[in-house]
N, C-alpha and C. Protein backbone atom coordinates (compact mmCIF):
# COMPACT_ATOMS: atom_id res chain seq x y z
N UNK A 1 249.72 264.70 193.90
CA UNK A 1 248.76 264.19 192.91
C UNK A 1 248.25 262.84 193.35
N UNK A 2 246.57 262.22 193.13
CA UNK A 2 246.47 261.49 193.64
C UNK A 2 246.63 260.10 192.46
N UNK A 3 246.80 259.24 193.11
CA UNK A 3 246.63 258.17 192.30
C UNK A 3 245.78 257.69 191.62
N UNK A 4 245.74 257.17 190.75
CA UNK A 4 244.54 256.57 190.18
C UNK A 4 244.50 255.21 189.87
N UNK A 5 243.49 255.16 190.28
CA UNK A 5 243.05 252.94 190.67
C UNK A 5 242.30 252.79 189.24
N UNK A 6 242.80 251.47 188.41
CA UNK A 6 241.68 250.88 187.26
C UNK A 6 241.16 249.73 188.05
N UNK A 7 240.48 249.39 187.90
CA UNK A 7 239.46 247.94 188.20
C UNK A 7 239.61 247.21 186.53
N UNK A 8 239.75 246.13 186.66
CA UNK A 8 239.64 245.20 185.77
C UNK A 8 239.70 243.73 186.19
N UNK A 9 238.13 243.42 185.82
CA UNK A 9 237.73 241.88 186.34
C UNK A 9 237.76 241.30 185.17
N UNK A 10 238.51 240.48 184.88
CA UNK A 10 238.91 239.00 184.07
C UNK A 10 237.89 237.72 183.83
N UNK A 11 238.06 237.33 183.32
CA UNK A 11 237.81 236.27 182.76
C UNK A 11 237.54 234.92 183.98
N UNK A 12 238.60 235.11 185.36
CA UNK A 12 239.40 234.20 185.52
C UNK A 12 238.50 234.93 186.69
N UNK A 13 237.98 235.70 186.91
CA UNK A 13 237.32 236.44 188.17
C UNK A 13 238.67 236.57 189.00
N UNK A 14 239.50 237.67 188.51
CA UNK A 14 240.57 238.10 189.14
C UNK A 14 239.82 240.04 189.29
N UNK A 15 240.05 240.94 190.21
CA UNK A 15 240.58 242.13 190.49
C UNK A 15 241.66 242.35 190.22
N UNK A 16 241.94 243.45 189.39
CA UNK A 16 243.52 243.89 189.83
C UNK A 16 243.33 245.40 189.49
N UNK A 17 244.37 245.73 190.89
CA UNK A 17 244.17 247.24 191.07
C UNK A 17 245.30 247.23 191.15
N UNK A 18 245.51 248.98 190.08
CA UNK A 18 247.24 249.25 190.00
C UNK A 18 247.15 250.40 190.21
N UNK A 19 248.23 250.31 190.99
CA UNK A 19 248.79 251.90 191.48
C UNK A 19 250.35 252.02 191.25
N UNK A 20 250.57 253.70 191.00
CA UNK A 20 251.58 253.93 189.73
C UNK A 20 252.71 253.63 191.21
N UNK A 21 253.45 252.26 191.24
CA UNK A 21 254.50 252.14 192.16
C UNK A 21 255.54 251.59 191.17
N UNK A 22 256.80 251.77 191.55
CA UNK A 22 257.68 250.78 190.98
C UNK A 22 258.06 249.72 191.85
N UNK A 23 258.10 248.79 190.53
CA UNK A 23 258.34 246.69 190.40
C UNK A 23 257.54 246.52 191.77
N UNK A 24 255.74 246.74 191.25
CA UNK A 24 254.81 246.49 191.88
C UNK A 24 254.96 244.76 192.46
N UNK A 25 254.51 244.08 193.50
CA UNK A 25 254.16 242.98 193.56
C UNK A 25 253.20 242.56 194.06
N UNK A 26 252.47 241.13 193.69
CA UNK A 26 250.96 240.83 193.85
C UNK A 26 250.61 240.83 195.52
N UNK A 27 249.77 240.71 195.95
CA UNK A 27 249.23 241.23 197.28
C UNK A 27 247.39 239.78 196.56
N UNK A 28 247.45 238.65 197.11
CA UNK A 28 246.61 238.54 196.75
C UNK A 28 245.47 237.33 198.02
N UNK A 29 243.68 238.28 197.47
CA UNK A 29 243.14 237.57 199.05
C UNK A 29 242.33 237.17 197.93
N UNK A 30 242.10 235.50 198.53
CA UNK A 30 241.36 235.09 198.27
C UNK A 30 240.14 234.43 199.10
N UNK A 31 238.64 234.50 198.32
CA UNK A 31 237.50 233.85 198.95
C UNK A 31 236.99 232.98 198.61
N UNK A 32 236.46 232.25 198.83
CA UNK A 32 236.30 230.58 198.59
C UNK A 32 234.93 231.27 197.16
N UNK A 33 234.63 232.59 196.69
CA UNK A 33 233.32 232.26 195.43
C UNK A 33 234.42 233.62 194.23
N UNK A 34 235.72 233.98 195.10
CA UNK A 34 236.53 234.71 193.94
C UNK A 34 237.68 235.24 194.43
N UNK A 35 239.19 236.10 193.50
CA UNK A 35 239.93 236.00 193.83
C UNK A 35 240.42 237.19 194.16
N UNK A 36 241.03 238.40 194.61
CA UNK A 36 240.84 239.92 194.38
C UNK A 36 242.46 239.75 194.88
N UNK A 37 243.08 240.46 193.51
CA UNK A 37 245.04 240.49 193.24
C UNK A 37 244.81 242.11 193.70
N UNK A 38 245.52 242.44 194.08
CA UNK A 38 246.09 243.85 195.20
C UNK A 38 247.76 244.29 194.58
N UNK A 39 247.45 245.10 193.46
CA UNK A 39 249.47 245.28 193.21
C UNK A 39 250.07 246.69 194.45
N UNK A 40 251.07 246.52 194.93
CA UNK A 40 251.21 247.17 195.77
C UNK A 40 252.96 246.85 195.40
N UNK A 41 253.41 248.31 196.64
CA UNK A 41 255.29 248.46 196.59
C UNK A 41 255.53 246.88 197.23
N UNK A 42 256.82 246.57 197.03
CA UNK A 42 257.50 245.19 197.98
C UNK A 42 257.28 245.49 198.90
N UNK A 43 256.58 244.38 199.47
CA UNK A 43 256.61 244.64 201.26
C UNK A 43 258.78 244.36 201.60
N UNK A 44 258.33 244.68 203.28
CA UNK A 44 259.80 245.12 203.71
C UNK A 44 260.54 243.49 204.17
N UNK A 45 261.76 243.44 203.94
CA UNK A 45 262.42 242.18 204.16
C UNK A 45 261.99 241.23 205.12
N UNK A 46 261.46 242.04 206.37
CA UNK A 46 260.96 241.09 207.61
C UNK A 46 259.86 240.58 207.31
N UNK A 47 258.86 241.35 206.33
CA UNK A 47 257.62 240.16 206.35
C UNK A 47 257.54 239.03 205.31
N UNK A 48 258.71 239.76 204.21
CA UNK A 48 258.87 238.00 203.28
C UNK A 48 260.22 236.91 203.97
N UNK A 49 260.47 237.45 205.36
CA UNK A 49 261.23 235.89 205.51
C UNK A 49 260.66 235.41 206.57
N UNK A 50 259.82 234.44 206.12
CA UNK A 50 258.59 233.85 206.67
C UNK A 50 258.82 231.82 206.30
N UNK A 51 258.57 231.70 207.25
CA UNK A 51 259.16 230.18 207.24
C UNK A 51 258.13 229.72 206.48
N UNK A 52 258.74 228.51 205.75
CA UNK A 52 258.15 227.57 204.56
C UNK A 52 257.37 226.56 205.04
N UNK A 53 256.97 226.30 206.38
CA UNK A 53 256.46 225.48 206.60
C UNK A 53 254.61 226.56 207.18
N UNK A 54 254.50 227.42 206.71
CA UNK A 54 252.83 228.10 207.35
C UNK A 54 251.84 226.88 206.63
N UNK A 55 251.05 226.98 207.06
CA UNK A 55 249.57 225.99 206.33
C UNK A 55 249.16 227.35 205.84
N UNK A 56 247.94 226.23 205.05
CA UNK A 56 247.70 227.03 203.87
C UNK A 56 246.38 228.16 204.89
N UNK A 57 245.89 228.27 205.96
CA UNK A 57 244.97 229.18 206.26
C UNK A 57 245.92 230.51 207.32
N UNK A 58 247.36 229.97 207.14
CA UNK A 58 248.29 231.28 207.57
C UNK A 58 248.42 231.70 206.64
N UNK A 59 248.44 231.14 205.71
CA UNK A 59 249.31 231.89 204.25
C UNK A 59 247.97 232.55 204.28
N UNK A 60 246.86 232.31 203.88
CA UNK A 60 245.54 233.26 203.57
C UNK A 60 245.45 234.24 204.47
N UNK A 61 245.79 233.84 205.69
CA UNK A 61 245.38 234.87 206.56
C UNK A 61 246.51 236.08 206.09
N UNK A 62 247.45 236.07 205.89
CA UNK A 62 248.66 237.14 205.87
C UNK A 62 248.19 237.85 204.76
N UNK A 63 247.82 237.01 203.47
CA UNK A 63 247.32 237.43 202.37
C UNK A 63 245.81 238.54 202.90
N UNK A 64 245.29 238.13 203.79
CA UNK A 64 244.25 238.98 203.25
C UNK A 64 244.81 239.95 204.48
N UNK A 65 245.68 239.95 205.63
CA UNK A 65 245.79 240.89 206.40
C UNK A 65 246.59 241.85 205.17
N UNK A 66 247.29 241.42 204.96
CA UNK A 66 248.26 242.86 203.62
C UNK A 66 247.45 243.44 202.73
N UNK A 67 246.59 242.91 202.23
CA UNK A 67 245.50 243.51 201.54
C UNK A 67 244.30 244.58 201.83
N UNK A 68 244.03 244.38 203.52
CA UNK A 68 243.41 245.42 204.42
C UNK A 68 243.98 246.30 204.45
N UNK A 69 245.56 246.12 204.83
CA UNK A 69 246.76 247.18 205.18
C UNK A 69 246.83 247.90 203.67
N UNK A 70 246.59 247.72 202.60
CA UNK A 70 246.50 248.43 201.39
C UNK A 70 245.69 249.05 200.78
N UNK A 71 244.40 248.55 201.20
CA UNK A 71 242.86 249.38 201.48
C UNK A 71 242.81 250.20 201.90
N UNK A 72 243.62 250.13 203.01
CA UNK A 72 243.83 251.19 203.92
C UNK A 72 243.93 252.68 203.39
N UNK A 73 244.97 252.17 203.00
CA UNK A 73 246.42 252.79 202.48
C UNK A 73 245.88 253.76 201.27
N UNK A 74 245.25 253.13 200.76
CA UNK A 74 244.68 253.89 199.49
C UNK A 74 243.14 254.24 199.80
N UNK A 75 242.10 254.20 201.01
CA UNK A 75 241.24 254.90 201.35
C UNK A 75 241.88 256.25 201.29
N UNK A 76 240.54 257.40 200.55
CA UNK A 76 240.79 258.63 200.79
C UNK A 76 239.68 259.31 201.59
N UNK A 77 240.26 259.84 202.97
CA UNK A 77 241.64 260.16 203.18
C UNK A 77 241.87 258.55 203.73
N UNK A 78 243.58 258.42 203.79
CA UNK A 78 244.45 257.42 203.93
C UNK A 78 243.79 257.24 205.69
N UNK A 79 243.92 255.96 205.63
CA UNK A 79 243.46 255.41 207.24
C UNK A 79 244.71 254.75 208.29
N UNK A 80 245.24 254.65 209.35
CA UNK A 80 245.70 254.10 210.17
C UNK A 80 244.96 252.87 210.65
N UNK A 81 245.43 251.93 210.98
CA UNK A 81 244.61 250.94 211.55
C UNK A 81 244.32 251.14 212.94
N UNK A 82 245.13 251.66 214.08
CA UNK A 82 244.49 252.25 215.13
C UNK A 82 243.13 253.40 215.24
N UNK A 83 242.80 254.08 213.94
CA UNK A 83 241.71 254.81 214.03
C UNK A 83 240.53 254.48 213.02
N UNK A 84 241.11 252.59 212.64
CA UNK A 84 239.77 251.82 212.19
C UNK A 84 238.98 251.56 212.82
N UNK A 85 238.12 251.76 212.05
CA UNK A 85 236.48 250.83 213.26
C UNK A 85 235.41 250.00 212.50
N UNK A 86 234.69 249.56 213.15
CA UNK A 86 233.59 248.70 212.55
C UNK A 86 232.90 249.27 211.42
N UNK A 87 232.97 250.44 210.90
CA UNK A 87 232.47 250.89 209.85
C UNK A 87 233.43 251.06 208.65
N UNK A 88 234.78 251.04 208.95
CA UNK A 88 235.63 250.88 207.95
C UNK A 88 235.29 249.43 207.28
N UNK A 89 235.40 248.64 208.27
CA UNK A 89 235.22 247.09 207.57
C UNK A 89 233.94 247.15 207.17
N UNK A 90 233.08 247.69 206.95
CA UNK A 90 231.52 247.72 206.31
C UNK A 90 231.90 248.10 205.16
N UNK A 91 232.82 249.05 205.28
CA UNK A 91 233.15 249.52 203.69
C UNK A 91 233.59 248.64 203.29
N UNK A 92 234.80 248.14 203.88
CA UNK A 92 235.85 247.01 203.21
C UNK A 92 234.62 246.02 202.31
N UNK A 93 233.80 245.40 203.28
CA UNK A 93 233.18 244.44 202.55
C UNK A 93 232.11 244.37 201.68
N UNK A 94 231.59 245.73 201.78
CA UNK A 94 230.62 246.31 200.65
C UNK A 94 232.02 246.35 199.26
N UNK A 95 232.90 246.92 199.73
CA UNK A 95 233.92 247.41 198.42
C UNK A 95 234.08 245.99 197.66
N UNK A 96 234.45 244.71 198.67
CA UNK A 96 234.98 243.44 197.59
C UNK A 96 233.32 242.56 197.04
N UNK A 97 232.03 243.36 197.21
CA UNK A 97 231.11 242.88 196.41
C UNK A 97 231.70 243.25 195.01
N UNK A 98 231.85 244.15 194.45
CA UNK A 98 232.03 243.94 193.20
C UNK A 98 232.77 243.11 192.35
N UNK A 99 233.43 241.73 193.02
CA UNK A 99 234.35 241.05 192.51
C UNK A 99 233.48 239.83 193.13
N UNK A 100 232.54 239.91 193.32
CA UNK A 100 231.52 238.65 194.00
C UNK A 100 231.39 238.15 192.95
N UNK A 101 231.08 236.54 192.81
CA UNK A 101 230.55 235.74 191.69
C UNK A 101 229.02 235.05 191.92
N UNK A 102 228.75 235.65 193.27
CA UNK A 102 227.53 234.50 193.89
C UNK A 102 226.38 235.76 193.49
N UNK A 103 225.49 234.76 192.98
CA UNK A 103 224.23 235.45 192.12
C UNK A 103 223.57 235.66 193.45
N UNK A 104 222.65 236.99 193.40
CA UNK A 104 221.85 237.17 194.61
C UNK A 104 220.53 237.95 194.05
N UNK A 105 219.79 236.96 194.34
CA UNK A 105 218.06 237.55 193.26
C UNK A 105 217.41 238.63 194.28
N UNK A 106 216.89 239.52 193.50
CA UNK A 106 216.16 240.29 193.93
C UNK A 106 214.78 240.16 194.05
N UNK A 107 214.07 240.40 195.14
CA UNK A 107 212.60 240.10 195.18
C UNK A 107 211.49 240.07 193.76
N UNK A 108 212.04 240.82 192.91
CA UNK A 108 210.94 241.21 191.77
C UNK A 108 211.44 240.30 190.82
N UNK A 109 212.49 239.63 191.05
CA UNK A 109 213.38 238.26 190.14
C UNK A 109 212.32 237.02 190.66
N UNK A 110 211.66 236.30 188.80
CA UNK A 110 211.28 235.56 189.25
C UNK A 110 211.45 234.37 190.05
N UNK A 111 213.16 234.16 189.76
CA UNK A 111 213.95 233.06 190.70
C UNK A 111 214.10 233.35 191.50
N UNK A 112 213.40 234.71 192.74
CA UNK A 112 213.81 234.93 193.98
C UNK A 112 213.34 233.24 194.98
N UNK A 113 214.46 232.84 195.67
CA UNK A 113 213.82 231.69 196.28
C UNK A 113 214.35 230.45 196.02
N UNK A 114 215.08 230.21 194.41
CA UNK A 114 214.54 229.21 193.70
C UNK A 114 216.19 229.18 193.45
N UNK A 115 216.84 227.39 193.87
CA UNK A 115 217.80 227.11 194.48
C UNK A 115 218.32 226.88 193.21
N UNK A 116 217.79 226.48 192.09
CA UNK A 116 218.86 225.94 191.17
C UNK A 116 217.86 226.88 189.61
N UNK A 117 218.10 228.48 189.64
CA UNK A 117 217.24 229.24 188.18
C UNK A 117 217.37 228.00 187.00
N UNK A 118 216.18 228.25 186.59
CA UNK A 118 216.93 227.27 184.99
C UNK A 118 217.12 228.22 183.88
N UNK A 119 216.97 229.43 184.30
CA UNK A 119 217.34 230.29 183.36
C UNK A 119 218.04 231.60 183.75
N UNK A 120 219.05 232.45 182.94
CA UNK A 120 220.02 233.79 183.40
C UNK A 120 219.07 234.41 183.77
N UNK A 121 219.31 235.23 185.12
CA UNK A 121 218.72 236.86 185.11
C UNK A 121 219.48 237.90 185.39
N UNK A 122 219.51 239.20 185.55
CA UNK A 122 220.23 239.97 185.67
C UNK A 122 220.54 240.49 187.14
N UNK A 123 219.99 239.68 188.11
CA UNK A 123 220.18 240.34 189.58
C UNK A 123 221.81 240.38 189.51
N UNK A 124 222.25 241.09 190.59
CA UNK A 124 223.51 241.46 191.00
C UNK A 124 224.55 240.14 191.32
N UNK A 125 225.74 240.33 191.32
CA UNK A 125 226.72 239.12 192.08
C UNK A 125 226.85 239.65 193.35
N UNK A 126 227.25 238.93 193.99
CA UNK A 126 227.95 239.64 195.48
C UNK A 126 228.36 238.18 195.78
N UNK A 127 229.05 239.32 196.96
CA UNK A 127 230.22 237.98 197.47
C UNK A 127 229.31 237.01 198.38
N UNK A 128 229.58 235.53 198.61
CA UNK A 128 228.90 234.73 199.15
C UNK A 128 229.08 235.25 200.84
N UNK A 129 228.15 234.70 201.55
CA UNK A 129 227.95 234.81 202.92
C UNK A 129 229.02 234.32 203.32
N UNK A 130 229.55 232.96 203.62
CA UNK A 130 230.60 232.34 204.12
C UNK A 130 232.24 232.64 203.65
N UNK A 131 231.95 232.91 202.24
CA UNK A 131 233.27 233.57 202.38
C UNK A 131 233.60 234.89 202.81
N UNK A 132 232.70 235.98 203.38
CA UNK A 132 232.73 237.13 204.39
C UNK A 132 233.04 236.63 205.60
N UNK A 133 232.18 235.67 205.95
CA UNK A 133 232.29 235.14 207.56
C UNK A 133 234.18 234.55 207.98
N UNK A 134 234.24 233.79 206.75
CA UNK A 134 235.76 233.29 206.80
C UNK A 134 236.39 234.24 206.95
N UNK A 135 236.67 235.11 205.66
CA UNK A 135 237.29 236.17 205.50
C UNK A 135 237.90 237.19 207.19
N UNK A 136 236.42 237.86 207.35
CA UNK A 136 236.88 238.44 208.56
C UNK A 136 237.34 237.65 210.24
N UNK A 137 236.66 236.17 210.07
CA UNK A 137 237.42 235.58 210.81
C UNK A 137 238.82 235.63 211.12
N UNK A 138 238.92 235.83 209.50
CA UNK A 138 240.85 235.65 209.69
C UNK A 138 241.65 236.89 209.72
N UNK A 139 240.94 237.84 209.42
CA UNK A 139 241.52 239.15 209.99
C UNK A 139 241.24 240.03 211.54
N UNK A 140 240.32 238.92 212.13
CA UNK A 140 240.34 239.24 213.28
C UNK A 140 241.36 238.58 214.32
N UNK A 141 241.49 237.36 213.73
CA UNK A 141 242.88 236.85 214.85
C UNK A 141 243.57 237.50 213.66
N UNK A 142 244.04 237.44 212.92
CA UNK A 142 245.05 238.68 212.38
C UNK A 142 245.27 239.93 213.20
N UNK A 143 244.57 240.83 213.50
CA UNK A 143 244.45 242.05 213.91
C UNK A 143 244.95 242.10 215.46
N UNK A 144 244.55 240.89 216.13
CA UNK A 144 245.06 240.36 217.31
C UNK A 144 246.52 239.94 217.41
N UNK A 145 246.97 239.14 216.28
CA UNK A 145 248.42 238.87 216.18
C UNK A 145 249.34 239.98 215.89
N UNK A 146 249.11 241.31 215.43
CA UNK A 146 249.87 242.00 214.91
C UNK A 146 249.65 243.28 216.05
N UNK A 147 249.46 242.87 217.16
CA UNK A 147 249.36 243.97 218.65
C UNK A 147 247.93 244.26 218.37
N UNK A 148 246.99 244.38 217.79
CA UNK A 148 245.34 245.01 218.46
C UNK A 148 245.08 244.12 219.74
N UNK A 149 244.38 245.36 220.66
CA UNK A 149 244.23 244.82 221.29
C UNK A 149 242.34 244.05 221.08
N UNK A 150 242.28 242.94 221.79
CA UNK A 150 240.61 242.33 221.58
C UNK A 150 239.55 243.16 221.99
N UNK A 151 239.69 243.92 222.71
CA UNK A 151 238.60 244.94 223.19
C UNK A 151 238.32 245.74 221.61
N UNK A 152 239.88 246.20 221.10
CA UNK A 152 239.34 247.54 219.99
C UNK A 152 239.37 247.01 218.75
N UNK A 153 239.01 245.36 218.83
CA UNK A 153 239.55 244.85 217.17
C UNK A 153 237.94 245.35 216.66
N UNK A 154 238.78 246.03 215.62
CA UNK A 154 236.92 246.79 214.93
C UNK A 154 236.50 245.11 213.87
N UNK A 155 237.05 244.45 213.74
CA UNK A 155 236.63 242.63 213.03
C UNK A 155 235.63 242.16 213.98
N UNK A 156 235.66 242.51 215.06
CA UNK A 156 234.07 241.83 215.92
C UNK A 156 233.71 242.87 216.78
N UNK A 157 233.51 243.94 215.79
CA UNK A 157 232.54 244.94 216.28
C UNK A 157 231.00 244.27 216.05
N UNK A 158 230.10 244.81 216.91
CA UNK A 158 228.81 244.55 216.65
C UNK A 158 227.83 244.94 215.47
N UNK A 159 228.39 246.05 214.74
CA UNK A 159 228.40 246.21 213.40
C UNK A 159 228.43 245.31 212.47
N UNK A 160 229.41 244.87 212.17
CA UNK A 160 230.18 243.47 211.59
C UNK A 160 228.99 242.38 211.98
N UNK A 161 228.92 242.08 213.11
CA UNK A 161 228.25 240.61 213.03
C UNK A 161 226.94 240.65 213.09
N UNK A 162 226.47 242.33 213.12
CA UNK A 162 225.40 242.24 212.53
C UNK A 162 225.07 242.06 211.31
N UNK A 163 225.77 243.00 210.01
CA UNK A 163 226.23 242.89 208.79
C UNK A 163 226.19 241.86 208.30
N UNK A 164 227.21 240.29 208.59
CA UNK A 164 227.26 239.57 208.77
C UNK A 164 226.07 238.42 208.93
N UNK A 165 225.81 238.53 209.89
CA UNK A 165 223.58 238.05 210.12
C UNK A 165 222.91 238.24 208.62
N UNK A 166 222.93 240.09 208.32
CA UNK A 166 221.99 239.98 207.79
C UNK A 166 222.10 239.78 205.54
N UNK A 167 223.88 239.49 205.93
CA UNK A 167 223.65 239.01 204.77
C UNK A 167 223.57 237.57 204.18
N UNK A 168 223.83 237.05 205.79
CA UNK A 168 223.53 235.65 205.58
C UNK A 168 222.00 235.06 205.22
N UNK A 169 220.92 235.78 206.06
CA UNK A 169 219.65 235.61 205.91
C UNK A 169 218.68 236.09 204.67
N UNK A 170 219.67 237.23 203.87
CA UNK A 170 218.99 237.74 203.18
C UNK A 170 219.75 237.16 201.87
N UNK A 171 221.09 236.40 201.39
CA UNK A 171 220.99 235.18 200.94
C UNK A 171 220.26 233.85 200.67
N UNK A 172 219.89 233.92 202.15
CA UNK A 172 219.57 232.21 202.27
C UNK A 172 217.95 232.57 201.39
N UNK A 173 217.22 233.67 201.90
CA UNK A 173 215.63 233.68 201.12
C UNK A 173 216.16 233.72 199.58
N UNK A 174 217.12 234.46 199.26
CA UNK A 174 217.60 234.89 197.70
C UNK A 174 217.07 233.67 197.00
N UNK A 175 218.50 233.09 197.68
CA UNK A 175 218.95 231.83 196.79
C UNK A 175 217.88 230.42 196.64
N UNK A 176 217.42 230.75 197.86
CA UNK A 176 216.51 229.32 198.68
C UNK A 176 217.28 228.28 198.90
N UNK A 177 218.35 228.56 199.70
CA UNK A 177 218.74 227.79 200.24
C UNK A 177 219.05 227.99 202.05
N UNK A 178 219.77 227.10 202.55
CA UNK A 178 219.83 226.80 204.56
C UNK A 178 221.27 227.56 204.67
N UNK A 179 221.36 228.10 205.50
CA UNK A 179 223.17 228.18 206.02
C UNK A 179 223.03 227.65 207.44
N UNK A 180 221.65 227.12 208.06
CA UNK A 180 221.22 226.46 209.22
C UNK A 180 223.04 225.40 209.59
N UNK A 181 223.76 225.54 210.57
CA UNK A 181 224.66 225.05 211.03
C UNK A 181 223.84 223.09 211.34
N UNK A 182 224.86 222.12 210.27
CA UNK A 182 223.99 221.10 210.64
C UNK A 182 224.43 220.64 212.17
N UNK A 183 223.96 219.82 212.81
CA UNK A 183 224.35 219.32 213.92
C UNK A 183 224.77 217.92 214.20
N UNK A 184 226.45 218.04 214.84
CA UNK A 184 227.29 216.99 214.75
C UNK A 184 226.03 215.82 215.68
N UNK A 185 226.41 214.51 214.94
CA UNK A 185 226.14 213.02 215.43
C UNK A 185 226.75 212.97 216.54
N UNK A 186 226.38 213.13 217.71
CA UNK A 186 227.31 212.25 218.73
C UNK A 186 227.46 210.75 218.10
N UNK A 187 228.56 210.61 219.01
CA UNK A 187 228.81 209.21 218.55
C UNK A 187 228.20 208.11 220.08
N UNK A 188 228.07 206.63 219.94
CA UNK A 188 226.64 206.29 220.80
C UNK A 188 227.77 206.14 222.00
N UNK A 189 227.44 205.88 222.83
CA UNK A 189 228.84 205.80 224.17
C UNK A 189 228.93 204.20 223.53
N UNK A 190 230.28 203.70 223.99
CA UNK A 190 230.41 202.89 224.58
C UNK A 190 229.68 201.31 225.31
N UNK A 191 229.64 200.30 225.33
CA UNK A 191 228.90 199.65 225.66
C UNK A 191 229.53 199.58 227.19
N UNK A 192 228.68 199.65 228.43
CA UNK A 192 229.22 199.75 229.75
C UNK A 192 229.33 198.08 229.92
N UNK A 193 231.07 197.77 230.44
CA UNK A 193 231.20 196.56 230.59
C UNK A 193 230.60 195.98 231.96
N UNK A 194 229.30 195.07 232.45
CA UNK A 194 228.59 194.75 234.04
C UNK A 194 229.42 193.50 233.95
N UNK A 195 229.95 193.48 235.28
CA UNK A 195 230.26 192.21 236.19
C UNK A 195 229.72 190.93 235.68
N UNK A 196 230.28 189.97 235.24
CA UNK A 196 229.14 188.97 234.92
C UNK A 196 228.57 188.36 236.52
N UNK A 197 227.59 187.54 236.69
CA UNK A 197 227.29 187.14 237.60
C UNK A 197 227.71 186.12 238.28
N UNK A 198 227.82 185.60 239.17
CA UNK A 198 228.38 184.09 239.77
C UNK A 198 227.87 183.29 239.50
N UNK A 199 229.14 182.33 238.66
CA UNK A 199 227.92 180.73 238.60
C UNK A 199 227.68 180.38 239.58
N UNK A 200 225.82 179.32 239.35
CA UNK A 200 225.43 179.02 240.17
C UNK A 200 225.61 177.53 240.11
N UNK A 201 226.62 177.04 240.06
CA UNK A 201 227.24 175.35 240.24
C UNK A 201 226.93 175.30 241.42
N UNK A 202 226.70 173.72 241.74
CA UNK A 202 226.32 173.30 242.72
C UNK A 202 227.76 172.64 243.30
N UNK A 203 227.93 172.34 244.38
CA UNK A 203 229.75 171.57 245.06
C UNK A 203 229.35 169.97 244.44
């Protein structure tokens, strides 16, 4: 019998998807515009004894690698990560739009363009550009740390960073705003220290 998934988005812009396991525990990825909780069985003893000292973009990264691994898991039919590919993660990231909070206007919206609406409309949420870009950043050295090899990591398939491109651009007209990368200040060199010259004293 198959399982059955509820969706319920909160208040708090939480996901939580339950599946009938016993003394479920949270599984949770977060993106810098929302938060998506994953209940899943206990993971196995080796991956919670994990030293107390990770920074906080290991801890995310693990978080959102267990959360792929549960996507997975509950894609029907059920997926292996060796026979993922760049189109699985298309799904993946089409799937966590619905827990997006970032407003994205549609052409026939009169605020298409227009950086700060002064008034509600009904275009769609979706997830922000940069927190996709982060996101799969970190499941691509993820996918690398856990034996993929870099040739078959389907995270920088050409799919993906096309995907990627074009939801960045088709944001940036939305919203009217830049994701233009600004460009670092060099800093000025140095003042070059010259020889002073020889006085010209007379004997």
């Amino acid at each position: 019998m198959e399982s059955v998934q509820e969706f319920d988005i909160s208040n708090t812009n939480t996901a939580i998807i339950t599946t009938p396991t016993k003394n479920p525990t949270a599984l949770t990825m977060n993106t810098s515009s929302t938060s998506t909780t994953v209940l899943s069985s206990p993971p196995s003893s080796s991956s919670t004894s994990s030293p107390s000292t990770l920074s906080r973009y290991e801890t995310q990264k693990r978080r959102d690698w267990n959360t792929f691994g549960q996507y997975l898991r509950n894609h029907r039919p059920p997926l292996s990560l060796d026979r993922c590919s760049g189109a699985h993660v298309l799904e993946f990231l089409r799937y966590l739009d619905q827990f997006g909070k970032t407003k994205v206007h549609t052409q026939l919206c009169p605020f298409f363009g227009h950086p700060n609406p002064p008034a509600p409309c009904p275009c769609p949420l979706r997830q922000a550009w940069g927190s996709l870009d982060a996101l799969i950043g970190r499941l691509r050295a993820a996918f690398e740390e856990n034996g993929g090899k870099p040739e078959a990591n389907p995270f920088g398939a050409r799919a993906v960073r096309l995907y990627l491109r074009e939801v960045r651009d088709s944001q940036a007209k939305a919203r009217g705003i830049s994701y233009e990368k600004k460009k670092r200040k060099r800093p000025p060199p140095p003042p070059s220290s010259l020889p002073l010259p020889p006085s010209s004293g007379t004997a």
